[in-house]
Protein backbone atom coordinates (compact mmCIF):
# COMPACT_ATOMS: atom_id res chain seq x y z
CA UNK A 1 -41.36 66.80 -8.47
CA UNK A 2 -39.51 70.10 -6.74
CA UNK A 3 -37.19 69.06 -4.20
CA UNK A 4 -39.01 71.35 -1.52
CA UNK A 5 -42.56 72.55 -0.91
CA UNK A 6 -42.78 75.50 -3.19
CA UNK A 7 -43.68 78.78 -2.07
CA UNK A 8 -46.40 81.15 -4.48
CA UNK A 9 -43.64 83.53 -5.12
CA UNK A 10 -41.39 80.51 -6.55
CA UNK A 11 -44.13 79.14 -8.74
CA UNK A 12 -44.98 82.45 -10.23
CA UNK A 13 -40.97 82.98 -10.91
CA UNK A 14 -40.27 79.40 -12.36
CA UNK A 15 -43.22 79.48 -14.13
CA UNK A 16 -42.20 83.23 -15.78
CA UNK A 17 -40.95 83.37 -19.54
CA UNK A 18 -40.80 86.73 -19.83
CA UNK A 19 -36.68 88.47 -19.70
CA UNK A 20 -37.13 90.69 -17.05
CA UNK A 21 -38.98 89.36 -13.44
CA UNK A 22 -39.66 91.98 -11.25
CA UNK A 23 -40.60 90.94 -7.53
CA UNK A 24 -41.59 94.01 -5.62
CA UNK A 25 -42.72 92.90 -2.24
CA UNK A 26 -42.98 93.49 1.42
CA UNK A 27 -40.76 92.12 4.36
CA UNK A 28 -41.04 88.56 4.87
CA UNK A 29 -42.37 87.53 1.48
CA UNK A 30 -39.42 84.92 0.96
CA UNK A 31 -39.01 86.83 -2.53
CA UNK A 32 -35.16 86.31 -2.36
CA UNK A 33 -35.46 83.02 -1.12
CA UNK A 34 -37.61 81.81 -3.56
CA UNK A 35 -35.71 83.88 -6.40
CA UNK A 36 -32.65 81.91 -5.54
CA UNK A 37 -34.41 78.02 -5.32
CA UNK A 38 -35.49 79.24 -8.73
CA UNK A 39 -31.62 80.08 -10.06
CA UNK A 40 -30.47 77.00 -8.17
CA UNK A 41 -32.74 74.90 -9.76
CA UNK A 42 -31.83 76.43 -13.15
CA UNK A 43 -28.44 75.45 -12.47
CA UNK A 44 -29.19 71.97 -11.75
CA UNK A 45 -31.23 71.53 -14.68
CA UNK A 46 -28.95 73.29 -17.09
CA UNK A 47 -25.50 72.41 -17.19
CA UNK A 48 -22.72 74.94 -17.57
CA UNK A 49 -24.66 77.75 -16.55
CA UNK A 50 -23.26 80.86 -15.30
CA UNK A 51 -25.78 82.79 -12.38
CA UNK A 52 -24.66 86.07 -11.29
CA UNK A 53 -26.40 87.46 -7.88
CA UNK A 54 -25.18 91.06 -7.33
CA UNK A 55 -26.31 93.66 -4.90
CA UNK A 56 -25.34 97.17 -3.81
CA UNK A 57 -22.15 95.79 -1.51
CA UNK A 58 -20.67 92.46 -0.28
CA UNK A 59 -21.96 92.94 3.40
CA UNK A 60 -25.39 93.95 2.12
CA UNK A 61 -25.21 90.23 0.08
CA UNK A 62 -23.76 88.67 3.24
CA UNK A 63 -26.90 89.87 5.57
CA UNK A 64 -29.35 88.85 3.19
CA UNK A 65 -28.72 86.17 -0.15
CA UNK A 66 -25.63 84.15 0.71
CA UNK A 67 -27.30 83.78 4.05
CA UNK A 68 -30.30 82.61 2.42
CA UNK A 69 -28.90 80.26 -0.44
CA UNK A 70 -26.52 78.85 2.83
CA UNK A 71 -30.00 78.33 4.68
CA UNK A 72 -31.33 76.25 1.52
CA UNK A 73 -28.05 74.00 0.80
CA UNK A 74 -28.78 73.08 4.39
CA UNK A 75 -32.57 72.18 4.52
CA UNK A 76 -32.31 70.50 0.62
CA UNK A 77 -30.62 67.59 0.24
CA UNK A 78 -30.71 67.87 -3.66
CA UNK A 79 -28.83 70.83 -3.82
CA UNK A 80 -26.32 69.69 -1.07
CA UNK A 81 -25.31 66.44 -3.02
CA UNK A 82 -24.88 68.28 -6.44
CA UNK A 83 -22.54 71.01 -4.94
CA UNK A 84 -18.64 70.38 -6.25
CA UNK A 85 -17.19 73.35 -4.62
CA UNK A 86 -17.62 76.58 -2.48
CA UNK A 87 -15.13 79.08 -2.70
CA UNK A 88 -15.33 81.67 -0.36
CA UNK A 89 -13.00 84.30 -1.36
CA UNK A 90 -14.80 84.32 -5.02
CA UNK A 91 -18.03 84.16 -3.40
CA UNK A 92 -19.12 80.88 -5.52
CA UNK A 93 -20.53 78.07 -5.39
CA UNK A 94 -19.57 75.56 -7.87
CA UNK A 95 -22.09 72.55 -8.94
CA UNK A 96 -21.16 69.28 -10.50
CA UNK A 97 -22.62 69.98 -13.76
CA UNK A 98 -19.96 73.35 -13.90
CA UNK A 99 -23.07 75.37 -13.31
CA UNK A 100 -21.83 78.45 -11.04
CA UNK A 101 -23.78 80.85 -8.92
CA UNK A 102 -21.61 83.63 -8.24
CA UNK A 103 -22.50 86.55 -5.12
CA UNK A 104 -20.56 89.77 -6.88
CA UNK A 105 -20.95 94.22 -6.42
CA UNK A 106 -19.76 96.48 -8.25
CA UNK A 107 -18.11 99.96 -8.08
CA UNK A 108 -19.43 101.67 -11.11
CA UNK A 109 -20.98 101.30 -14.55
CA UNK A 110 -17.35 100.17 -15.86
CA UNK A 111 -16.56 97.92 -13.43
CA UNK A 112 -20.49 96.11 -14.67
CA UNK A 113 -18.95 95.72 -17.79
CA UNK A 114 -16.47 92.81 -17.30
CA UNK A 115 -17.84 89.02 -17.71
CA UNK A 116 -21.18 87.82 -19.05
CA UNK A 117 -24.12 85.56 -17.71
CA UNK A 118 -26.78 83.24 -18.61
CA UNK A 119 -29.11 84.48 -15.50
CA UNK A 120 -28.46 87.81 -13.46
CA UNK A 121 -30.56 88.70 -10.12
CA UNK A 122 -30.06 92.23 -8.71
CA UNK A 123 -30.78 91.73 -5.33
CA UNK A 124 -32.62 94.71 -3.43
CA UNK A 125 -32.01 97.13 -6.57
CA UNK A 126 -33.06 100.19 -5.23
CA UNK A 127 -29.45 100.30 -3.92
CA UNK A 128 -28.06 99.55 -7.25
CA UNK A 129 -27.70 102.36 -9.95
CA UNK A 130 -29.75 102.25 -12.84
CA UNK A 131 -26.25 102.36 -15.29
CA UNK A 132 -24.86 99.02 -13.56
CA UNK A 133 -27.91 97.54 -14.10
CA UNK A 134 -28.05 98.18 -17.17
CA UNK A 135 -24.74 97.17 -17.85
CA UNK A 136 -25.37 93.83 -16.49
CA UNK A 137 -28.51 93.10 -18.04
CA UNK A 138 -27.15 94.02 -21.40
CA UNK A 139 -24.44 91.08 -20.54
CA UNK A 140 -26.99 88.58 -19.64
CA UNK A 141 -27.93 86.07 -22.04
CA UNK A 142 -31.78 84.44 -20.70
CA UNK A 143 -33.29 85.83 -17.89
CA UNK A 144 -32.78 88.79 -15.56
CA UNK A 145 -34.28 88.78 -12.07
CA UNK A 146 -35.04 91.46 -9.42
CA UNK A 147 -36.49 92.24 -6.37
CA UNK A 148 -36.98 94.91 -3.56
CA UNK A 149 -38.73 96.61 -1.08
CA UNK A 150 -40.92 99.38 -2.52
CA UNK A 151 -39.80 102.33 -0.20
CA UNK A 152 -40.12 104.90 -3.11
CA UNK A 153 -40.18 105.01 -7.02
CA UNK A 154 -36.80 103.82 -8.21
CA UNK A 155 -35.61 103.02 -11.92
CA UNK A 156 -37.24 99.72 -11.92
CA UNK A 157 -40.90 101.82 -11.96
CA UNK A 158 -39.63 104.59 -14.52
CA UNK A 159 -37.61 102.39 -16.66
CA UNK A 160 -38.76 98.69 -16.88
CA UNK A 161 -42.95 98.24 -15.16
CA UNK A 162 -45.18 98.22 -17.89
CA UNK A 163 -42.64 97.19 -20.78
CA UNK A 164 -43.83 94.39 -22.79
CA UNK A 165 -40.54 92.11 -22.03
CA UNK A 166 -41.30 92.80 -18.23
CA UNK A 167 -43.44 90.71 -15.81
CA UNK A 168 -43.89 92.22 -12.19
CA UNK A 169 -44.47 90.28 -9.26
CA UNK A 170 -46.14 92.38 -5.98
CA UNK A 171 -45.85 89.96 -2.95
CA UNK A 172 -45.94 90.16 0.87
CA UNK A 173 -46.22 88.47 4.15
CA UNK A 174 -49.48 86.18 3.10
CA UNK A 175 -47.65 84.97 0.46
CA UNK A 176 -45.29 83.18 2.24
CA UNK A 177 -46.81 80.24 4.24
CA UNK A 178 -43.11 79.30 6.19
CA UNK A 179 -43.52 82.75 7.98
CA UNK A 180 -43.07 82.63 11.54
CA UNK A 181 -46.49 83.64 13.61
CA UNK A 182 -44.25 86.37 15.69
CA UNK A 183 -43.18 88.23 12.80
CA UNK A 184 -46.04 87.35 11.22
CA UNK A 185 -47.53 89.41 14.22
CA UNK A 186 -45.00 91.93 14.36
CA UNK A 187 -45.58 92.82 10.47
CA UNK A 188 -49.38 93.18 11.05
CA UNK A 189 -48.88 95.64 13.89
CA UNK A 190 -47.70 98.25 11.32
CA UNK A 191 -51.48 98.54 10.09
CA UNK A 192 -52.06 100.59 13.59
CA UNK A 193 -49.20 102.36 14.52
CA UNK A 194 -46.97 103.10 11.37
CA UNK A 195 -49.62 103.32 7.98
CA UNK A 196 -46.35 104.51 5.74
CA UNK A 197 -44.35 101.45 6.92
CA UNK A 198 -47.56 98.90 6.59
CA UNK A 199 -48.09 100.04 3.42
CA UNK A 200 -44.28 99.39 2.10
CA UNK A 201 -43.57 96.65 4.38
CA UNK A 202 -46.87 94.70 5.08
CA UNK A 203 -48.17 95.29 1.68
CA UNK A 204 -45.78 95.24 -0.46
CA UNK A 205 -46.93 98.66 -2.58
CA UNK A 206 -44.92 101.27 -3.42
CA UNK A 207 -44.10 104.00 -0.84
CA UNK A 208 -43.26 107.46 -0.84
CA UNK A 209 -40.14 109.86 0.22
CA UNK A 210 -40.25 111.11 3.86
CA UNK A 211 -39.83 114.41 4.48
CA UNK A 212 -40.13 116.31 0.74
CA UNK A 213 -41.77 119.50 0.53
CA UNK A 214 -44.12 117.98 -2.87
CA UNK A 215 -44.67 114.25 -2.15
CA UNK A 216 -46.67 114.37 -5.21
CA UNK A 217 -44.74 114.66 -8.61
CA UNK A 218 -45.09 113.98 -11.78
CA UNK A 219 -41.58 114.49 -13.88
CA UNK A 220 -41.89 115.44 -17.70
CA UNK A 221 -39.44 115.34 -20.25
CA UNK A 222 -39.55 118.93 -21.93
CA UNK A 223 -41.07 122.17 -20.71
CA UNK A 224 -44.10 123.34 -22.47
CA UNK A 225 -43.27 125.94 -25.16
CA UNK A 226 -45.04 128.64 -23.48
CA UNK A 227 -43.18 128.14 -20.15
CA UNK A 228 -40.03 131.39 -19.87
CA UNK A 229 -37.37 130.98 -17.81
CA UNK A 230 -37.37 133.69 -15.10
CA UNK A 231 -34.32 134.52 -13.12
């Protein structure tokens, strides 16, 4: 029995086997939320685990998943009692069984490459380059989770959708049944006065760039033989 009502989006994550989850989803899904019940039941379950949740800068993190896992240690008493420790300067959160969720960014590619995981989740990675990722993944021994908002094509549609070892996830505001009727409301509005934003947002599908000269491109790895160079 899960210590909370379970959103959708949770039961399609715990339920997941495959090494890469992909959530792509609109605002208000509860995708992070529900990403991070997942990881903190993990770390209950599984002793000595080590949970890395890293994003494109500390105050991103701060605004968005350590104020979410903060809002679930308050409203579930299960993960409350099993917490040993919270260090704030580390950004971690210690639980009885020495599992450890750490909150972490990094600078570059190098700076990706010190310290190894059981789970990673790359928290809005369309701010995260493809070359950290990578270098994180590569480090992380069971499961790797992400999730965004689907503003434009990013690495996570040119490098990992469609890959046999990936599982994608599209969510949005229906799929989260704690969802306040006024942003509820708000989020529906988009459908009227802003299609782009209702279509990223509301929907959850992927967007496009504002404001390019071609919005429609298609990118190819070598030029056809017949094609001269003319300058």
């Amino acid at each position: 029995m899960q210590p909370f009502e379970p959103s959708p989006i949770f039961e399609w994550n715990w339920n997941c086997d495959k090494n890469i989850v992909i959530n792509q989803g609109g605002t208000s899904s509860g995708k992070t939320y529900s990403i991070l019940q997942v990881l903190m039941l993990r770390a209950l379950s599984e002793p000595n685990q080590i949970i890395t949740v890293a994003g494109q800068d500390i105050p991103n993190l701060k605004a968005g998943a350590m104020r979410d896992i903060e809002r679930i240690f308050d409203t579930t008493k299960l993960f409350a009692s099993q917490l040993a420790s919270h260090n704030r300067t580390d950004k971690q959160y210690k639980f009885k069984n020495s599992s450890l969720i750490e909150f972490k960014s990094y600078d570059n590619a190098q700076d990706a490459k010190n310290g190894k995981r059981d789970y990673l989740f790359v928290n809005e990675a369309n701010g995260v380059p493809y070359d950290v990722f990578e270098e994180l993944q590569v480090r992380t021994s069971r499961q790797v989770f992400i999730d965004y908002n689907p503003t434009a094509p990013f690495w996570a549609h040119h490098k990992l959708i469609g890959r046999a070892d990936v599982q994608l996830f599209i969510s949005n505001f229906t799929h989260n049944p704690f969802l306040d009727a006024t942003i509820k409301a708000k989020i529906i509005a988009y459908k009227n006065t802003d299609p782009e934003r209702w279509k990223v947002y509301g929907l959850g599908k992927t967007g496009s760039v504002q404001g390019v000269i071609f919005d429609r491109i298609t990118w190819v790895s070598m030029l056809p033989d017949e094609l001269r160079n003319i300058s």
